[in-house]
N, C-alpha and C. Protein backbone atom coordinates (compact mmCIF):
# COMPACT_ATOMS: atom_id res chain seq x y z
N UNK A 1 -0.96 2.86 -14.89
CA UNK A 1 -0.71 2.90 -13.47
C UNK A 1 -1.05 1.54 -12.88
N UNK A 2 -0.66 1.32 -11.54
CA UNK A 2 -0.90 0.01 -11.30
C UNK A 2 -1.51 0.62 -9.62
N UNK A 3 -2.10 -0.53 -9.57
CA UNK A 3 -2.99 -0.65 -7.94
C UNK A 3 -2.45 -2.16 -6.95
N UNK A 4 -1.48 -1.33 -5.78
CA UNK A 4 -1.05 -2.96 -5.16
C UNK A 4 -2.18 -2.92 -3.94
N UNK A 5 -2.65 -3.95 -3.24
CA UNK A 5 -3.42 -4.83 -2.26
C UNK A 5 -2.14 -5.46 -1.58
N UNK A 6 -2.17 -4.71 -0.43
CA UNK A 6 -1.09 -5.73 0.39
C UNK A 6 -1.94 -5.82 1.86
N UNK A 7 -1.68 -7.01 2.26
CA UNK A 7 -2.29 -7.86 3.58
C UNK A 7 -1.09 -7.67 4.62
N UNK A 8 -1.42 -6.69 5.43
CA UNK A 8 -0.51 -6.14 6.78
C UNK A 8 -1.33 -6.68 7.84
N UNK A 9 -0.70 -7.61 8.85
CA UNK A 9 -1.13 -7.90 9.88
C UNK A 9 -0.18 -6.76 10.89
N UNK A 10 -1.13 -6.58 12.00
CA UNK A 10 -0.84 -5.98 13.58
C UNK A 10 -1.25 -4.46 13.55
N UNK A 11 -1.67 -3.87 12.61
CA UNK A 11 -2.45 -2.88 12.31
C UNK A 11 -3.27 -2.28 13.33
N UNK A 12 -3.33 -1.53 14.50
CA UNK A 12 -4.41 -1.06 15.72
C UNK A 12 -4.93 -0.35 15.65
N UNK A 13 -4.56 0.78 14.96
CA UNK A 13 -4.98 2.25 15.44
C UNK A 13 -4.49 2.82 14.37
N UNK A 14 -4.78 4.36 14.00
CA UNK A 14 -4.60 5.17 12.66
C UNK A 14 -2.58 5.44 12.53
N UNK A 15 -2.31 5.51 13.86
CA UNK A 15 -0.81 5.92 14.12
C UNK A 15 -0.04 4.93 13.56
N UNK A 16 -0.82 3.63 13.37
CA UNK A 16 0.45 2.19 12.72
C UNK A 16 -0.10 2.51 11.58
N UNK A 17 -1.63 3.14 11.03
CA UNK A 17 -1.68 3.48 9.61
C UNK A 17 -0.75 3.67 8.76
N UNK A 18 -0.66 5.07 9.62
CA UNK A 18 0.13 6.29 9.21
C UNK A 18 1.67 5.69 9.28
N UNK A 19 2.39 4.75 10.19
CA UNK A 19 3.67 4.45 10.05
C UNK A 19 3.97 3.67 8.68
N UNK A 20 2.78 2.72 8.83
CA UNK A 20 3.01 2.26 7.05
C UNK A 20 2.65 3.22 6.19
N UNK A 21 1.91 4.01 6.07
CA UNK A 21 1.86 4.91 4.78
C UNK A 21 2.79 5.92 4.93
N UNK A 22 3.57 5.76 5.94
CA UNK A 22 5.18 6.95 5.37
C UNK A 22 5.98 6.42 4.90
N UNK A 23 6.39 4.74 5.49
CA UNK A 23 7.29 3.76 5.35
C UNK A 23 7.42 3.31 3.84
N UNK A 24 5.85 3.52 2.96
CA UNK A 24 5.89 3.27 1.69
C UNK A 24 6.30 4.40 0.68
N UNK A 25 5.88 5.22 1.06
CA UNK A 25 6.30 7.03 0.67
C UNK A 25 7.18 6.77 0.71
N UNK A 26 8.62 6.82 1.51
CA UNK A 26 9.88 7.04 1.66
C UNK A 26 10.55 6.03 0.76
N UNK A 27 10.13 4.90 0.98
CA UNK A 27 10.79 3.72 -0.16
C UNK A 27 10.23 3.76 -2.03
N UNK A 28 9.29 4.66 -1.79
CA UNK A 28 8.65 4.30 -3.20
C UNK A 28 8.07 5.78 -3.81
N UNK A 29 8.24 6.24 -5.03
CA UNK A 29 7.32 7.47 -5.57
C UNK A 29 5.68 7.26 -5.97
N UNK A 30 4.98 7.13 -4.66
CA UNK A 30 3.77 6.68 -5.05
C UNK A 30 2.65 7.90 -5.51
N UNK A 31 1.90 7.45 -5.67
CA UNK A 31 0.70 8.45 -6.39
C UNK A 31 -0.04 8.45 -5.26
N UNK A 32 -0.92 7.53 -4.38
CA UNK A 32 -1.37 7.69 -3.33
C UNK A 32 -1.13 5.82 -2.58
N UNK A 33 -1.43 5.98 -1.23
CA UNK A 33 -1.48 5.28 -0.34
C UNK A 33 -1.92 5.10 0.95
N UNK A 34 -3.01 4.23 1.29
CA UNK A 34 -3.96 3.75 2.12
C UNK A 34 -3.83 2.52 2.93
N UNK A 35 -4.34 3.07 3.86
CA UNK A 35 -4.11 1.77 4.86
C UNK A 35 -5.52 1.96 6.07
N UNK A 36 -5.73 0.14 5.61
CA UNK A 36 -7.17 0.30 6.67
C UNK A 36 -6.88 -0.82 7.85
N UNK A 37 -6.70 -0.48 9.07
CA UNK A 37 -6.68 -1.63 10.23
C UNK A 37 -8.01 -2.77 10.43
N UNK A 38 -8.73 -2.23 9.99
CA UNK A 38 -10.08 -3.05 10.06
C UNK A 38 -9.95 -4.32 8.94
N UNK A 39 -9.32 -3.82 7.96
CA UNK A 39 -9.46 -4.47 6.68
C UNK A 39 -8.17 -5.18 6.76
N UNK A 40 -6.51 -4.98 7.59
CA UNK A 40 -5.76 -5.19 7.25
C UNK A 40 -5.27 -5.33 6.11
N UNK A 41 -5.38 -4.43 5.38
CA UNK A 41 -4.59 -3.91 4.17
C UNK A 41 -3.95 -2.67 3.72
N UNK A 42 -3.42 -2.81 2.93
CA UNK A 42 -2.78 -1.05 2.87
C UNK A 42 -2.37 -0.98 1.01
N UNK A 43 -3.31 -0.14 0.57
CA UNK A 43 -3.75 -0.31 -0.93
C UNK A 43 -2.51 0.90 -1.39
N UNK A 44 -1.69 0.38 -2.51
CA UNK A 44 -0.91 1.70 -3.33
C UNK A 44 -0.88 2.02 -4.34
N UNK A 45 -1.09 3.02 -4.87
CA UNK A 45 -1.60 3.16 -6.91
C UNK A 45 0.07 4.44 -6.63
N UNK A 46 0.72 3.64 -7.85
CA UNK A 46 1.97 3.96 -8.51
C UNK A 46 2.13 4.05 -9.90
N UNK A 47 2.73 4.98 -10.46
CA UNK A 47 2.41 4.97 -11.89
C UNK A 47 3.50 4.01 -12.60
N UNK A 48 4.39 3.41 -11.96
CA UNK A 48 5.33 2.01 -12.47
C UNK A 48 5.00 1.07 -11.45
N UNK A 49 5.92 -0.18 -11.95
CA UNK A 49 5.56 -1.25 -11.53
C UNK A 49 6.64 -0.85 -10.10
N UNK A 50 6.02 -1.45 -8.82
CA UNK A 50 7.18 -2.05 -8.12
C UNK A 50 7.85 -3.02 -7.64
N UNK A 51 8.92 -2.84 -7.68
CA UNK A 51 9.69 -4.31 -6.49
C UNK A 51 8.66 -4.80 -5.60
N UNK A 52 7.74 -6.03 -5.70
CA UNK A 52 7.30 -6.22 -4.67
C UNK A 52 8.34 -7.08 -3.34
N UNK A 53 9.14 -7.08 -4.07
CA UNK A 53 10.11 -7.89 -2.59
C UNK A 53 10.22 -6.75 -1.49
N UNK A 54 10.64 -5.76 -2.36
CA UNK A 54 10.96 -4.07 -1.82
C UNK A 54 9.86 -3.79 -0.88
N UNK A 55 8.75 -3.79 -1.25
CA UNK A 55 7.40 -2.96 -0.86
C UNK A 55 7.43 -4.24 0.85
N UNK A 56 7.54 -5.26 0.39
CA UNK A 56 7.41 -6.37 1.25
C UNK A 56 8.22 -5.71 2.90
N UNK A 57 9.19 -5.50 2.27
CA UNK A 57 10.79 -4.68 3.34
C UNK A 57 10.61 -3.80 3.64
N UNK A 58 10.01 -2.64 2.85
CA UNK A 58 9.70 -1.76 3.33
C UNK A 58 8.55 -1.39 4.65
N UNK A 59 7.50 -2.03 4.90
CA UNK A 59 6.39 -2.65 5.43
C UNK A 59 6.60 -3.54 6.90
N UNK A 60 7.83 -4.66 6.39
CA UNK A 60 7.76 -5.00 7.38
C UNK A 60 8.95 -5.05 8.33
N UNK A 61 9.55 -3.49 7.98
CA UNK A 61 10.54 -3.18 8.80
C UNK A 61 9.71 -2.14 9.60
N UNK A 62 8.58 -2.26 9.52
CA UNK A 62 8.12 -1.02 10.44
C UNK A 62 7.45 -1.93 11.45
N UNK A 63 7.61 -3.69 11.62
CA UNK A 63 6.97 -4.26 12.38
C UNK A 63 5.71 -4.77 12.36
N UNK A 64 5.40 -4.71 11.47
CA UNK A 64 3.61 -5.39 10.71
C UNK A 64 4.14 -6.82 10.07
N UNK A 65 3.17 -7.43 9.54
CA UNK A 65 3.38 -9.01 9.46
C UNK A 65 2.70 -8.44 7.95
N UNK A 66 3.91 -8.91 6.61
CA UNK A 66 3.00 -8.81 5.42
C UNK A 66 3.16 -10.07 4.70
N UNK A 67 1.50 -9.92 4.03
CA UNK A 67 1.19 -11.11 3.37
C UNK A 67 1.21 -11.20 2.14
N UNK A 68 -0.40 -11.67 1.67
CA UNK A 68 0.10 -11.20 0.14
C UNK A 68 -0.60 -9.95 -0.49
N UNK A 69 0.50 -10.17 -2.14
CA UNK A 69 0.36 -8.89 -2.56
C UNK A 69 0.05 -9.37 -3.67
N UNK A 70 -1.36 -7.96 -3.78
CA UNK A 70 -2.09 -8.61 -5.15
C UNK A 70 -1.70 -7.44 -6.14
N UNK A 71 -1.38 -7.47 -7.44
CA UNK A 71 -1.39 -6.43 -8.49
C UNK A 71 -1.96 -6.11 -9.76
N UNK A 72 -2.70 -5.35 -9.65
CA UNK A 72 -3.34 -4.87 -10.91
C UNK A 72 -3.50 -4.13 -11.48
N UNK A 73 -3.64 -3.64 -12.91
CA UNK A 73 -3.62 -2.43 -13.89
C UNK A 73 -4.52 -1.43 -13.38
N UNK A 74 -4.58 -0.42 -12.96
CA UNK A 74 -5.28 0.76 -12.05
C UNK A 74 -5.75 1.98 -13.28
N UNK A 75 -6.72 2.53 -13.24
CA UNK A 75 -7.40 3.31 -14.27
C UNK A 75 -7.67 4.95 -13.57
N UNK A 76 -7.53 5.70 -13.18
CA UNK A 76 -8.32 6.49 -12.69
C UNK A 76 -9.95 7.12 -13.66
N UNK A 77 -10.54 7.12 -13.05
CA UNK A 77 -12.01 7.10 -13.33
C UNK A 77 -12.91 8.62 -13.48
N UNK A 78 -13.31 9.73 -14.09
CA UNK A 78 -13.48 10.76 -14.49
C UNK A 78 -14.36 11.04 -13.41
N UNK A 79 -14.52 12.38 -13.50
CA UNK A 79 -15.97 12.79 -12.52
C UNK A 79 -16.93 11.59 -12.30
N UNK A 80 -17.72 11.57 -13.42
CA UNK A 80 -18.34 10.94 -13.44
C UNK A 80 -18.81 9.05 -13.71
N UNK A 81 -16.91 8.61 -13.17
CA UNK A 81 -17.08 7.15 -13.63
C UNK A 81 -17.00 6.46 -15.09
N UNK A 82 -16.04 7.56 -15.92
CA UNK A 82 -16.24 7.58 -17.27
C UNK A 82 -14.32 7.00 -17.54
């Protein structure tokens, strides 16, 4: 599985959260997806790789400013961190 880090600027409130975490849903079969305004980012664990040009379009057709995107091999982690 993989884990993307993407840098969304204009982020206010939970409602532009939530517009990017549908905007990525709809473009992509993700496993889960997060988005923090404080942090300006919006984190996605997918079990393939994606288009990041795609993810880019997808994002910032909803009017957010995206930056970069970091990608890395994602593990999920047992009860107990195992």
């Amino acid at each position: 599985m993989w884990k993307y880090t993407v840098h969304v600027e204009g982020m206010m409130c939970g409602m532009c959260e939530s517009h990017v975490n549908d905007a990525v849903r709809k473009a992509f079969p993700v496993k889960k997806v997060t988005s923090s305004r404080s942090r300006n980012e919006t984190t996605v664990i997918a079990e393939t790789e994606l288009d990041e040009e795609a993810l880019r379009t997808a994002i910032s057709t909803t009017g957010y400013e995206v930056g970069e995107i970091r990608k890395e091999p994602w593990e999920k982690k047992g009860l107990f961190g195992r």
